[in-house]
N, C-alpha and C. Protein backbone atom coordinates (compact mmCIF):
# COMPACT_ATOMS: atom_id res chain seq x y z
N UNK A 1 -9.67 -14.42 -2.11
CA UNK A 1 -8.53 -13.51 -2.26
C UNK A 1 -7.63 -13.63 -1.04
N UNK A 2 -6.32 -14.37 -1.59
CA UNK A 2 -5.44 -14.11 0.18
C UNK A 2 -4.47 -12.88 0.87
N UNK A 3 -5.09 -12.91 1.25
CA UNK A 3 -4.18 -11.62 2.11
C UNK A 3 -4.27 -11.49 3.79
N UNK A 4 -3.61 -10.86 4.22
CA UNK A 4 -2.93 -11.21 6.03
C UNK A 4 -4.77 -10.77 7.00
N UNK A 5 -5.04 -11.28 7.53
CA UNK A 5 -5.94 -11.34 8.51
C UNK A 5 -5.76 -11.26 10.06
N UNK A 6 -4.75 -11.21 10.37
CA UNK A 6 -3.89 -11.12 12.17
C UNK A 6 -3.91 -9.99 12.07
N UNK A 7 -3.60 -9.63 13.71
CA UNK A 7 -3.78 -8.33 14.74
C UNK A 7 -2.74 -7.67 13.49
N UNK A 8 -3.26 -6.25 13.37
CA UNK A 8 -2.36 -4.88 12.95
C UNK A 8 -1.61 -4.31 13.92
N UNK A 9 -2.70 -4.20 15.13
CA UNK A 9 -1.10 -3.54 15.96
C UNK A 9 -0.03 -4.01 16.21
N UNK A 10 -0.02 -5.66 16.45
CA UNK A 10 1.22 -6.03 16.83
C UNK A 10 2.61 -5.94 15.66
N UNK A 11 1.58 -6.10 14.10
CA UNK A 11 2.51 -5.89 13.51
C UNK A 11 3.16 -4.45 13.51
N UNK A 12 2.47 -3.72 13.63
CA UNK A 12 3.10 -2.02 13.25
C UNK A 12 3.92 -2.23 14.66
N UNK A 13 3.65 -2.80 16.15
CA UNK A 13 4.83 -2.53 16.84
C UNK A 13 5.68 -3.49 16.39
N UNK A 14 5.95 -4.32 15.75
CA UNK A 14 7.01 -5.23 15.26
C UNK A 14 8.08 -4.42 14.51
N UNK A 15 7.38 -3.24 13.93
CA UNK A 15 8.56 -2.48 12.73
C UNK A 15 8.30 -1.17 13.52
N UNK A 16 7.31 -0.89 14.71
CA UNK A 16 8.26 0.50 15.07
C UNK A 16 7.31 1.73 14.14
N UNK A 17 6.37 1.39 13.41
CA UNK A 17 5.88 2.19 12.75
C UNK A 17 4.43 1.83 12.44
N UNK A 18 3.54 2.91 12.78
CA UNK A 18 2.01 2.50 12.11
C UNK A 18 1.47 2.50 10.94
N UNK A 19 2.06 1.14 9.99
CA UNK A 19 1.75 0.92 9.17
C UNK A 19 -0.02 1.06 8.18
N UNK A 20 -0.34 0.45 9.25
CA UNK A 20 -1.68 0.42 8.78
C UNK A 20 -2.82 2.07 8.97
N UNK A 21 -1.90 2.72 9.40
CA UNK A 21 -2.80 3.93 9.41
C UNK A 21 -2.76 4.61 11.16
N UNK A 22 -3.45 5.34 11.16
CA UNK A 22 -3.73 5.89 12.49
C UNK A 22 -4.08 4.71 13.57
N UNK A 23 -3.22 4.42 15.07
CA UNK A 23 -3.62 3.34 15.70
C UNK A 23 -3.57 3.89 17.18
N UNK A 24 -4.49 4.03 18.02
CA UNK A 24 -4.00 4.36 19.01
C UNK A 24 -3.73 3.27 19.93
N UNK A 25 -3.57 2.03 20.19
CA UNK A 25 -3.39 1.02 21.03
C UNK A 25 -1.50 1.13 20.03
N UNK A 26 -1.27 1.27 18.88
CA UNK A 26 0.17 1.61 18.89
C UNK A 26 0.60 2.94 19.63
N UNK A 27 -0.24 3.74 19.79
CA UNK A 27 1.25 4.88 20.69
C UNK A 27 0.75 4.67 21.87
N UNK A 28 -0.02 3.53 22.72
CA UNK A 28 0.05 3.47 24.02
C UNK A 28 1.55 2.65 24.33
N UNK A 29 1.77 1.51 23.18
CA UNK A 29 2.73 0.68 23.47
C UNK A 29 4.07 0.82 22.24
N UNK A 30 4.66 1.60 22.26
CA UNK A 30 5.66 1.88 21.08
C UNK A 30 6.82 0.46 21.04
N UNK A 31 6.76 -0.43 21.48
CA UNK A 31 7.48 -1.32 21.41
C UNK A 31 7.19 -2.65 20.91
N UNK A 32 8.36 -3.63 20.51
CA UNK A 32 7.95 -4.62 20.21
C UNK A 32 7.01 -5.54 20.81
N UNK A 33 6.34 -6.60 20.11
CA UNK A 33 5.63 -7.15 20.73
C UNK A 33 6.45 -8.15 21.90
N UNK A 34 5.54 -9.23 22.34
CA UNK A 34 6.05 -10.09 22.93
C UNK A 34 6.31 -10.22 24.66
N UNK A 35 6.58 -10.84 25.32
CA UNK A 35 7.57 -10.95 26.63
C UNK A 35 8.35 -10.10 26.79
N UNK A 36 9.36 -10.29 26.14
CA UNK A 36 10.30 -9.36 26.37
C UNK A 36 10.87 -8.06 25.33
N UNK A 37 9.46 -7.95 24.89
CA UNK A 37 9.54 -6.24 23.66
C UNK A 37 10.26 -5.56 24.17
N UNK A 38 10.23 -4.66 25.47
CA UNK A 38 11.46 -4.17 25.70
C UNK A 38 12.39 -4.07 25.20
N UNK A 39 13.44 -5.32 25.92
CA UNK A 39 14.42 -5.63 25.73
C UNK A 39 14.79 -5.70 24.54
N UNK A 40 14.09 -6.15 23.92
CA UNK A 40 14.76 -6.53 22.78
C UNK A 40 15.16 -5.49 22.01
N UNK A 41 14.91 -4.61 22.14
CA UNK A 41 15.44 -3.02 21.46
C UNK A 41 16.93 -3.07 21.80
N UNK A 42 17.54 -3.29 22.84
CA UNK A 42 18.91 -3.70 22.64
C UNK A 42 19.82 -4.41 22.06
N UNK A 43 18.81 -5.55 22.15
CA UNK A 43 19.59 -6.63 20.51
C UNK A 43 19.57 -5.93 19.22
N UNK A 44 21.71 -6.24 18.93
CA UNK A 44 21.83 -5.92 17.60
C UNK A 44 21.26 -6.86 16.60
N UNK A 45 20.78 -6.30 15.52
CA UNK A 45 20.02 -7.37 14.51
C UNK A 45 20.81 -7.14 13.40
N UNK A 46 21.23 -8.77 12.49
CA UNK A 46 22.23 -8.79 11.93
C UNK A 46 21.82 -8.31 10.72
N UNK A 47 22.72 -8.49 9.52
CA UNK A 47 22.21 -7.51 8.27
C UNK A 47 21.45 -8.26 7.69
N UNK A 48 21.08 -9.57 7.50
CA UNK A 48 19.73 -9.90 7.33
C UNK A 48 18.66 -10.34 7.90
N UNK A 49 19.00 -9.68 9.18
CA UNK A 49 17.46 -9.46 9.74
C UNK A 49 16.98 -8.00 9.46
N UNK A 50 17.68 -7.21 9.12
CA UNK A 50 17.69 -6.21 9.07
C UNK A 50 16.56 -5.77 7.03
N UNK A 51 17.60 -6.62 6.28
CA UNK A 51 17.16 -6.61 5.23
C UNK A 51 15.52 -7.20 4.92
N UNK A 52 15.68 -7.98 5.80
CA UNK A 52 13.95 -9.33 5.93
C UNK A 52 13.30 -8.21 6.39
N UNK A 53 12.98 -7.28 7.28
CA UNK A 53 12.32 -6.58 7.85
C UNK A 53 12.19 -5.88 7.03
N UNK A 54 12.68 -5.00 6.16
CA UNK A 54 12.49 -4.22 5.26
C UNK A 54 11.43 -4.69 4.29
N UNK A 55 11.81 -5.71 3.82
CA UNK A 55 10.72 -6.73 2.88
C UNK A 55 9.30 -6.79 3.63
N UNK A 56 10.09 -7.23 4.77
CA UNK A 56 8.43 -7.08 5.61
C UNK A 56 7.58 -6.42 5.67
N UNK A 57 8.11 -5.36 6.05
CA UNK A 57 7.29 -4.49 6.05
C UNK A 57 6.59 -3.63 4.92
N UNK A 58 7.43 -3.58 3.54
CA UNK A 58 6.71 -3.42 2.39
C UNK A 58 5.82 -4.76 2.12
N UNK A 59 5.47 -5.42 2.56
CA UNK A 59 4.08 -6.51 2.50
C UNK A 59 3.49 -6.62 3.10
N UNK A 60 3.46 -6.00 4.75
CA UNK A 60 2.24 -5.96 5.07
C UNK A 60 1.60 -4.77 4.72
N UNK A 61 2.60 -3.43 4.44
CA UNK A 61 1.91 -1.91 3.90
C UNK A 61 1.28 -2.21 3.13
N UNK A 62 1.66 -2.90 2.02
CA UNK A 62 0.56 -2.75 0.60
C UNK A 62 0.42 -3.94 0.72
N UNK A 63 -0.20 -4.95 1.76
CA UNK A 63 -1.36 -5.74 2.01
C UNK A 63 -0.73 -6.76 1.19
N UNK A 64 0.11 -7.12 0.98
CA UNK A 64 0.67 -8.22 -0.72
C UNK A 64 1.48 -9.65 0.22
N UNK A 65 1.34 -10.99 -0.25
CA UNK A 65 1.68 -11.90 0.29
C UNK A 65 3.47 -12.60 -0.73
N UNK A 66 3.48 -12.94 0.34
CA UNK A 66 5.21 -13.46 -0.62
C UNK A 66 5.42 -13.46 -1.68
N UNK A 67 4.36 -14.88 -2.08
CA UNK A 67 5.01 -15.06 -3.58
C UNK A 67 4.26 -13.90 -4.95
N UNK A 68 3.21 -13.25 -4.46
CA UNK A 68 2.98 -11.92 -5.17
C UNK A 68 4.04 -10.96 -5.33
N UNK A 69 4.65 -10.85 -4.14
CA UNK A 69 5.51 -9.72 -4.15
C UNK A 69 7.03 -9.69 -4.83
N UNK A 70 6.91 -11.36 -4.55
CA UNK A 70 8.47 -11.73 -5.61
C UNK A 70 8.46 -11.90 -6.81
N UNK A 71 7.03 -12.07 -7.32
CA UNK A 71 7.05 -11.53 -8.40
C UNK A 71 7.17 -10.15 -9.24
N UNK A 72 6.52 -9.52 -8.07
CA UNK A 72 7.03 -8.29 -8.41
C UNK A 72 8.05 -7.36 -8.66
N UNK A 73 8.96 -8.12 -7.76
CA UNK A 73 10.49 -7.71 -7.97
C UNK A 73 10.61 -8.41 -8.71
N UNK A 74 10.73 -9.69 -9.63
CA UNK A 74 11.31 -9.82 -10.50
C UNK A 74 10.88 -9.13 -11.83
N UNK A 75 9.80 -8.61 -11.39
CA UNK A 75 9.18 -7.67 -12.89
C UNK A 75 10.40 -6.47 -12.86
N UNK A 76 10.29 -5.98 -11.71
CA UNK A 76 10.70 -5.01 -11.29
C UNK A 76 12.48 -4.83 -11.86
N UNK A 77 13.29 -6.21 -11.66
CA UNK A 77 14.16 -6.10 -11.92
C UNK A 77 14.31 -6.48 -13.19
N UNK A 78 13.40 -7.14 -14.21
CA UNK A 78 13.37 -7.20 -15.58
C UNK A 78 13.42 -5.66 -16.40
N UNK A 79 12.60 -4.87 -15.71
CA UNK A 79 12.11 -3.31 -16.39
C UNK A 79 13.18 -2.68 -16.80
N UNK A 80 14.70 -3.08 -15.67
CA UNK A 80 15.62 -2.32 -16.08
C UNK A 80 15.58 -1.26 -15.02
N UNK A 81 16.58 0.13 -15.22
CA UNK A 81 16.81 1.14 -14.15
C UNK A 81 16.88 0.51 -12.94
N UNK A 82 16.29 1.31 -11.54
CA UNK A 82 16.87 1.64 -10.34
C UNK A 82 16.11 0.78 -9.76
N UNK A 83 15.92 -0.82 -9.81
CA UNK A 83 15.19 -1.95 -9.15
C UNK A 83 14.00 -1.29 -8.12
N UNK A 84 14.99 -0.89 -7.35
CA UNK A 84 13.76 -0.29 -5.99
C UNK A 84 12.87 0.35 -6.00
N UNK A 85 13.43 1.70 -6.89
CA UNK A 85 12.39 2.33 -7.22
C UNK A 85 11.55 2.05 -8.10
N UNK A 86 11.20 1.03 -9.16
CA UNK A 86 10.71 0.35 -10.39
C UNK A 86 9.85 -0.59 -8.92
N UNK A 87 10.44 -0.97 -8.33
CA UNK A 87 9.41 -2.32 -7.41
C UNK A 87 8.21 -1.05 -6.58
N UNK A 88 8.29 -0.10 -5.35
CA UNK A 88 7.91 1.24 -5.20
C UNK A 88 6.61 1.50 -6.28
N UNK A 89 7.05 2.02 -7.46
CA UNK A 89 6.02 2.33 -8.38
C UNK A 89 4.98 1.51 -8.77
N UNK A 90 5.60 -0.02 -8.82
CA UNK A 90 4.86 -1.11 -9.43
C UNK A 90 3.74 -1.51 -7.79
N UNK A 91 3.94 -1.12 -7.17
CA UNK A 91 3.25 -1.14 -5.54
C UNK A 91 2.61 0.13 -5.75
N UNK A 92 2.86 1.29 -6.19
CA UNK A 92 1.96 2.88 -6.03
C UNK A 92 0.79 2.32 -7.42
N UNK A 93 1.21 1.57 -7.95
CA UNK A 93 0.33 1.40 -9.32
C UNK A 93 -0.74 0.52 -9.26
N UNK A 94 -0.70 -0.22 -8.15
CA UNK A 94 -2.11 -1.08 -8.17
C UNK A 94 -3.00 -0.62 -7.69
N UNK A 95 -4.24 -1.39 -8.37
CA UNK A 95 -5.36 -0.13 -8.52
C UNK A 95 -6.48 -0.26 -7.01
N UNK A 96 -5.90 -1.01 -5.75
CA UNK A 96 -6.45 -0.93 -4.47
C UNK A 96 -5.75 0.16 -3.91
N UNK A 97 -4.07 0.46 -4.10
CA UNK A 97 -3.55 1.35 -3.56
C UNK A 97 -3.86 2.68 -3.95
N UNK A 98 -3.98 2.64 -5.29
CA UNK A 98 -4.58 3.86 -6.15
C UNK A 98 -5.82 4.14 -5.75
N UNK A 99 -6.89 3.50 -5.20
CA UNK A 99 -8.48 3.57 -4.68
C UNK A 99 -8.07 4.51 -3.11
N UNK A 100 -6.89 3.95 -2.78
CA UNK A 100 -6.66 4.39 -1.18
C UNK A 100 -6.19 5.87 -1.42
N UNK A 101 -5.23 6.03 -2.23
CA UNK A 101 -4.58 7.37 -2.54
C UNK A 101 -5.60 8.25 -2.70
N UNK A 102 -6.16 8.02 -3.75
CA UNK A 102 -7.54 8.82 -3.90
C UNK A 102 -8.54 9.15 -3.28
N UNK A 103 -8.42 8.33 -1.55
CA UNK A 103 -9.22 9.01 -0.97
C UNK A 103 -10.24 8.32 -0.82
N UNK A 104 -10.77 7.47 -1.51
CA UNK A 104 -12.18 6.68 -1.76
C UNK A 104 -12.48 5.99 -0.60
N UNK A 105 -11.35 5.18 -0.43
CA UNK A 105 -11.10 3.94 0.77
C UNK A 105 -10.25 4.77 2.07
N UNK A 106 -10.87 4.59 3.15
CA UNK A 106 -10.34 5.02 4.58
C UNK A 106 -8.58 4.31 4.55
N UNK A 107 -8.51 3.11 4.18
CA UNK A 107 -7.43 2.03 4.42
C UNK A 107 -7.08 1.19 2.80
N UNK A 108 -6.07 0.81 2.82
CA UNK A 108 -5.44 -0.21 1.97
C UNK A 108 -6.79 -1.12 1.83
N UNK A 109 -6.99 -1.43 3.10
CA UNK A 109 -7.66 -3.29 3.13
C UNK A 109 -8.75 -2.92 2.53
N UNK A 110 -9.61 -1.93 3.09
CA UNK A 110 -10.67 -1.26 2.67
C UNK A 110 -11.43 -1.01 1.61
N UNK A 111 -10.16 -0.52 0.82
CA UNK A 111 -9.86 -0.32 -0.88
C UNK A 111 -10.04 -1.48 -1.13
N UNK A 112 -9.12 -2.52 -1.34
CA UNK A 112 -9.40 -3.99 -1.09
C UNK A 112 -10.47 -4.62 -1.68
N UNK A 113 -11.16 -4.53 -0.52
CA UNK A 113 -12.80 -4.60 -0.65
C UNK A 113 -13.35 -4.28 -1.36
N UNK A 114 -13.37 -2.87 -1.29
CA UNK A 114 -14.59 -2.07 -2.48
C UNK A 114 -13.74 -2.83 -3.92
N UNK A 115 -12.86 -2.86 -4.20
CA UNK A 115 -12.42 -3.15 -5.77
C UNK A 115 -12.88 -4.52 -5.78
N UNK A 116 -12.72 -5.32 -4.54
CA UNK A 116 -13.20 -7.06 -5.11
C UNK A 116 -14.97 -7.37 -5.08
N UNK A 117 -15.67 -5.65 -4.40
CA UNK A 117 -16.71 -6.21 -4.71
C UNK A 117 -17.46 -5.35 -5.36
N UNK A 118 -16.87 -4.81 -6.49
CA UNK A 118 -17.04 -4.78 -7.83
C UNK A 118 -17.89 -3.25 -7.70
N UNK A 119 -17.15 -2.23 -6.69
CA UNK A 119 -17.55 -0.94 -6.62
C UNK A 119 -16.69 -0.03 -7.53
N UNK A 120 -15.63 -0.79 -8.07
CA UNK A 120 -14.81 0.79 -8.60
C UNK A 120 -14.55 0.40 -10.19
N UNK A 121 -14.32 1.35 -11.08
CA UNK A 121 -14.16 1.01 -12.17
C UNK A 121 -13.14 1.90 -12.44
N UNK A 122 -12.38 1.55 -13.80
CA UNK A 122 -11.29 1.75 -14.48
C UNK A 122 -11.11 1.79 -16.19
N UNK A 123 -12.00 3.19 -16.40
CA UNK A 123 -11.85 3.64 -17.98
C UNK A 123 -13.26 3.06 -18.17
N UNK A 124 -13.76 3.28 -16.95
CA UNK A 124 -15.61 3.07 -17.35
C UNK A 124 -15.65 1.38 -17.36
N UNK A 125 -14.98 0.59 -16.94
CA UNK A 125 -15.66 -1.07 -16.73
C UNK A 125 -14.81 -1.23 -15.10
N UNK A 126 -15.46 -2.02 -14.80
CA UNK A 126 -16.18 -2.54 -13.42
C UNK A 126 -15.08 -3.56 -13.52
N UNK A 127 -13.63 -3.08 -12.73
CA UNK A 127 -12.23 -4.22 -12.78
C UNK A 127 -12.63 -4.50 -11.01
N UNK A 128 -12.64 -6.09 -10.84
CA UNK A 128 -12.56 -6.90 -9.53
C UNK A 128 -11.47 -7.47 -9.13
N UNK A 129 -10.03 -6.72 -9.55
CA UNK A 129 -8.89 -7.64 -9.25
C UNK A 129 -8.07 -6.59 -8.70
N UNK A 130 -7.59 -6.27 -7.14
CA UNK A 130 -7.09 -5.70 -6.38
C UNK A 130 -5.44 -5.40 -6.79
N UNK A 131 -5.28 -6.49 -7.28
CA UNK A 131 -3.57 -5.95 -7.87
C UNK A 131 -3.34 -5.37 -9.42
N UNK A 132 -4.69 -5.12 -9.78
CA UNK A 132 -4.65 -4.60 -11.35
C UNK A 132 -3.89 -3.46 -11.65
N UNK A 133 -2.95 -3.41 -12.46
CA UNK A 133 -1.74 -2.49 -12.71
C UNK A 133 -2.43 -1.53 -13.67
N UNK A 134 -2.51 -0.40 -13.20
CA UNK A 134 -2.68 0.79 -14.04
C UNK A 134 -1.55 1.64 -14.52
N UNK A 135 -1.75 2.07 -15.68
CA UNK A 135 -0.75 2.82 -16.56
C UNK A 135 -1.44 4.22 -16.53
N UNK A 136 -0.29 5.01 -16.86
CA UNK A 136 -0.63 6.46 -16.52
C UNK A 136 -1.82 7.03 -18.11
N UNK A 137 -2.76 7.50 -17.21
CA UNK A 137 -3.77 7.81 -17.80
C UNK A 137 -5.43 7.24 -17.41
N UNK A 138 -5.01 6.18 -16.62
CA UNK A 138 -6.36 5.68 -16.42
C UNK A 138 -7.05 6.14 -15.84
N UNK A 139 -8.24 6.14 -15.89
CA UNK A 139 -9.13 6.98 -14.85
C UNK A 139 -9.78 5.91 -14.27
N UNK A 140 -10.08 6.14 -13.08
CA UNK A 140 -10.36 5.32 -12.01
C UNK A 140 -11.68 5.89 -11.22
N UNK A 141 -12.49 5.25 -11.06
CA UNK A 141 -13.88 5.82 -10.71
C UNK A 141 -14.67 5.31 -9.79
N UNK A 142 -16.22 5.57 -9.48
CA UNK A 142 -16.81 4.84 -8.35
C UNK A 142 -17.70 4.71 -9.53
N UNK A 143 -18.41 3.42 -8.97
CA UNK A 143 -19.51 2.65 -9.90
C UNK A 143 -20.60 3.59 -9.71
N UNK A 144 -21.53 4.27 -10.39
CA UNK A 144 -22.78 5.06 -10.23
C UNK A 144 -23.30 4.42 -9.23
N UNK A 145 -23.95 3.25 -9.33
CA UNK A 145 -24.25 2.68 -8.28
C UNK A 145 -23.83 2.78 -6.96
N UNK A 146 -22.80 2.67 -7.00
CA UNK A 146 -22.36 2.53 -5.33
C UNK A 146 -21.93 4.04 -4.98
N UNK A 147 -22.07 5.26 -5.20
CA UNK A 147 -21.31 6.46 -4.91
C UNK A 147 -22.61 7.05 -3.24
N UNK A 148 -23.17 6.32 -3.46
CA UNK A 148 -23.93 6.59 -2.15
C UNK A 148 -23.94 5.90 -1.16
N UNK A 149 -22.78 4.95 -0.90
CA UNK A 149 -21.94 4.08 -0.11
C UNK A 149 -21.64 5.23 0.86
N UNK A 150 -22.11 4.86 2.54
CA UNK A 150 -21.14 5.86 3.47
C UNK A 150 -19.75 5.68 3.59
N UNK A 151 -19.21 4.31 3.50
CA UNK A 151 -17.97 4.45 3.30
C UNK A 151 -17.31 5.31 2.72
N UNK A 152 -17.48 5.01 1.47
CA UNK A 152 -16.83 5.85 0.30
C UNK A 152 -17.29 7.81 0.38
N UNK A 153 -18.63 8.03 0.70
CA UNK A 153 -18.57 9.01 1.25
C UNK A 153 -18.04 9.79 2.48
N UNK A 154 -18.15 8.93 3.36
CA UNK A 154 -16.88 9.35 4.75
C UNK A 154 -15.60 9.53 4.40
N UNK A 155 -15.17 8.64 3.55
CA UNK A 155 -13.66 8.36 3.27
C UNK A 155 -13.53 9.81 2.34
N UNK A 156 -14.16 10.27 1.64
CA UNK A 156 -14.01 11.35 0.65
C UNK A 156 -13.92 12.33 1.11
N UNK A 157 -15.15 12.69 2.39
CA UNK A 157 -15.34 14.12 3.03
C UNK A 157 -14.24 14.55 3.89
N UNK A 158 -13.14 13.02 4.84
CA UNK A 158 -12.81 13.15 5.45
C UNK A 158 -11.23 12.86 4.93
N UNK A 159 -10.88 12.95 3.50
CA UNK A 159 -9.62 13.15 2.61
C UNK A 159 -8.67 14.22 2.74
N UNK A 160 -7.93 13.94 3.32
CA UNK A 160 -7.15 15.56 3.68
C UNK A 160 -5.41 14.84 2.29
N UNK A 161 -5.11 14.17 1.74
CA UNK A 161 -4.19 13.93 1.16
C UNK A 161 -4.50 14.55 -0.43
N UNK A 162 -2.83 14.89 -1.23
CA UNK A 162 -2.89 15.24 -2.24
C UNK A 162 -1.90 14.83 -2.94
N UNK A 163 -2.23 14.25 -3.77
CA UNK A 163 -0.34 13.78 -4.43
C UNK A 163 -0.38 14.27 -5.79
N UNK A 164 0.65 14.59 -6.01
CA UNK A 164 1.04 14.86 -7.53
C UNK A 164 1.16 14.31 -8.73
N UNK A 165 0.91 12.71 -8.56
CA UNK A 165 0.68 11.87 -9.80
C UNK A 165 -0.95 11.21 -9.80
N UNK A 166 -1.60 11.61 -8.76
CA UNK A 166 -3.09 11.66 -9.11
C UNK A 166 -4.05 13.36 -9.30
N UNK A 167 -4.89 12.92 -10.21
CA UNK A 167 -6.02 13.95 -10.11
C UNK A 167 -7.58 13.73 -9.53
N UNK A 168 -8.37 14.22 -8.74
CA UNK A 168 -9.86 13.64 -8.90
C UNK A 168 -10.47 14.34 -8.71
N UNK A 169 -11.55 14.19 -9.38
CA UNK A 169 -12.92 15.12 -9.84
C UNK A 169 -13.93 14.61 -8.72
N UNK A 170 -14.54 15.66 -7.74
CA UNK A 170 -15.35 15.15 -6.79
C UNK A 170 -16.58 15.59 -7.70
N UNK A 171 -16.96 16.26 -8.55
CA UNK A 171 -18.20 15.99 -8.92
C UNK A 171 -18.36 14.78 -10.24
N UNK A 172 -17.66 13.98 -10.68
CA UNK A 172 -17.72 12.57 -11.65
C UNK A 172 -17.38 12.02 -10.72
N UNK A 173 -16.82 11.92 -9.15
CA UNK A 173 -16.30 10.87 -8.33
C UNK A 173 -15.33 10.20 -9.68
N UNK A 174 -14.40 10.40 -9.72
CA UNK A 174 -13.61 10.21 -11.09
C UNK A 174 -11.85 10.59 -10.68
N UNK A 175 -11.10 9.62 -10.82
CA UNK A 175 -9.51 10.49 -10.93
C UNK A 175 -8.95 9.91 -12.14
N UNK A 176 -7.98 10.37 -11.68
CA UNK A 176 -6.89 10.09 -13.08
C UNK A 176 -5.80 10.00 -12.73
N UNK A 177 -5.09 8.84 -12.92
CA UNK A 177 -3.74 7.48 -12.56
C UNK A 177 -2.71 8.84 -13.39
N UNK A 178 -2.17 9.56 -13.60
CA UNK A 178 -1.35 11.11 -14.46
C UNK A 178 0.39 9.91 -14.93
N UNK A 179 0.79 9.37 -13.93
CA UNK A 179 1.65 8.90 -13.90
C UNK A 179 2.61 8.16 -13.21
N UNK A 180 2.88 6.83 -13.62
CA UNK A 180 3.98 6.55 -11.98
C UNK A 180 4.92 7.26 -11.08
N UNK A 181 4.59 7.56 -9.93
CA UNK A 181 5.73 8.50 -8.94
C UNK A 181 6.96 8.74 -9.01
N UNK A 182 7.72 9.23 -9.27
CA UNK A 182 9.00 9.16 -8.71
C UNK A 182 8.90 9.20 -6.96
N UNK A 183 10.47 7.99 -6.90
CA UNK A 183 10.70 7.67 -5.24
C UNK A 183 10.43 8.82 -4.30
N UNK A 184 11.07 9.74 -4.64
CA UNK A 184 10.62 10.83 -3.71
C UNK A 184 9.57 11.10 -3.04
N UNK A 185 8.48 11.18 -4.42
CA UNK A 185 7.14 11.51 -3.98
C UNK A 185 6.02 10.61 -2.92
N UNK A 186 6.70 9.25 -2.92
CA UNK A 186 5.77 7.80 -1.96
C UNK A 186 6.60 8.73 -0.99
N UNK A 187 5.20 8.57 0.10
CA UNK A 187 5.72 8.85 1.42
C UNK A 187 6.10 7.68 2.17
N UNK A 188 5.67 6.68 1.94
CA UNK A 188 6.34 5.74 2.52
C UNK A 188 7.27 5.28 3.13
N UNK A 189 7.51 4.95 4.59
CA UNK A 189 9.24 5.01 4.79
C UNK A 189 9.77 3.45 5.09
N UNK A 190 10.05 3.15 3.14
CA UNK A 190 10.51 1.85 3.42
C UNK A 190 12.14 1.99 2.61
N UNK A 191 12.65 1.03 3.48
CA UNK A 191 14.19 1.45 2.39
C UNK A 191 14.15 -0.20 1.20
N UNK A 192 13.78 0.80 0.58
CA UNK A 192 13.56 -0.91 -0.88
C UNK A 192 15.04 -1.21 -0.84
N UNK A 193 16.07 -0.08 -1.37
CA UNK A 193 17.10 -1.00 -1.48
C UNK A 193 17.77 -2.06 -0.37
N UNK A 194 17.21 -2.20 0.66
CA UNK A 194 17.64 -3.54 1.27
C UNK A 194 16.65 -4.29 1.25
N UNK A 195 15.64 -4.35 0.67
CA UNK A 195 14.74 -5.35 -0.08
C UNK A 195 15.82 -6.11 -0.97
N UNK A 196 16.16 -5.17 -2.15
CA UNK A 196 17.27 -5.71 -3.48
C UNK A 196 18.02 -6.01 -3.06
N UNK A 197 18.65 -5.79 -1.93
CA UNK A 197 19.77 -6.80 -1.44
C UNK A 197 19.43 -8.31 -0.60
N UNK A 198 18.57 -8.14 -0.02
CA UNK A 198 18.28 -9.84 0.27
C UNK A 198 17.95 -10.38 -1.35
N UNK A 199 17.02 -10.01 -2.30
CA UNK A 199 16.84 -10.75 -3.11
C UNK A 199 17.62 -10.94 -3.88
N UNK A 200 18.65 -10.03 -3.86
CA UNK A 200 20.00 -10.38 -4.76
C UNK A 200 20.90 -11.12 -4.28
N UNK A 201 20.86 -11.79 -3.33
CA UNK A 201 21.64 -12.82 -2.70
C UNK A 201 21.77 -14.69 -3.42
């Protein structure tokens, strides 16, 4: 399965934001990486560096590599409506991010894991494919087997999140996918629409 394996902090100081979750070696150093991180906060960055970064950084958040993700926008821009927010949902809808939302998984990558090694299921069968697109209604679960995983138990006890397009049952270890988000509701702070503008170029 490919996906990014390099330092996290340097990327979250690359965009200025801790992407990957709680980091404390990011708020010792709030700046870019490099020689001259500093400085470089003074350089103006032109409008498509500006736009690339945006992209960027929605791929390393939800863990997704290039040509995955351009596919996704082009789904995204096939669906019709508000591109960005259609690309957004189609990223809140895969069922590693959905494992993370729910609490199961400490992290994205995490989630990851448990789904590729065949801990979580989806409408009662045992799905191993991290970008599997769920539609509203699915229920999403922990394998009987594995619910006595400390992971997955740490990650549960220590769940303080609640969103409004999931539900979960801590005694079935069980949720339910209710519906794709509206933009509002991703907390996420990525601006998609200058995603749609580099790719609309």
């Amino acid at each position: 399965m490919a996906r990014y394996r390099g330092p996290k902090t340097k990327i979250a100081r690359r965009f200025g934001d801790p992407i990957f979750g709680q980091d404390k070696y990011f708020e010792r150093r709030k700046y870019p990486p490099g020689q001259h991180g500093l400085m470089r906060k003074r350089r103006k960055k032109s409008q498509y560096a500006i736009q690339l970064d945006a992209k960027q950084k929605a791929k390393y958040t939800y863990g997704i590599l290039e040509k995955q993700f351009k596919n996704l926008f082009k789904k995204a821009a096939q669906a019709g409506g508000n591109t960005g927010e259609v690309l957004m949902q189609l990223l809140e809808s895969r069922l590693d991010n959905v494992v993370y939302r729910m609490g199961i998984a400490p992290t994205r990558r995490a989630a990851r894991q448990l789904v590729s090694h065949r801990h979580i299921t989806v409408n009662g069968r045992v799905v191993n494919i991290p970008s599997f697109q769920l539609r509203p209604g699915d229920r999403v679960g922990v394998r009987v087997k594995s619910r006595s995983l400390q992971v997955i138990q740490e990650s549960l006890a220590n769940n303080r999140n609640n969103y409004e397009w999931l539900t979960w049952d801590s005694d079935k270890m069980e949720g339910v996918f209710n519906a794709r988000p509206e933009r509002v509701q991703i907390p996420e702070n990525i601006e998609e629409h200058l995603i749609v503008e580099l790719y609309s170029k």
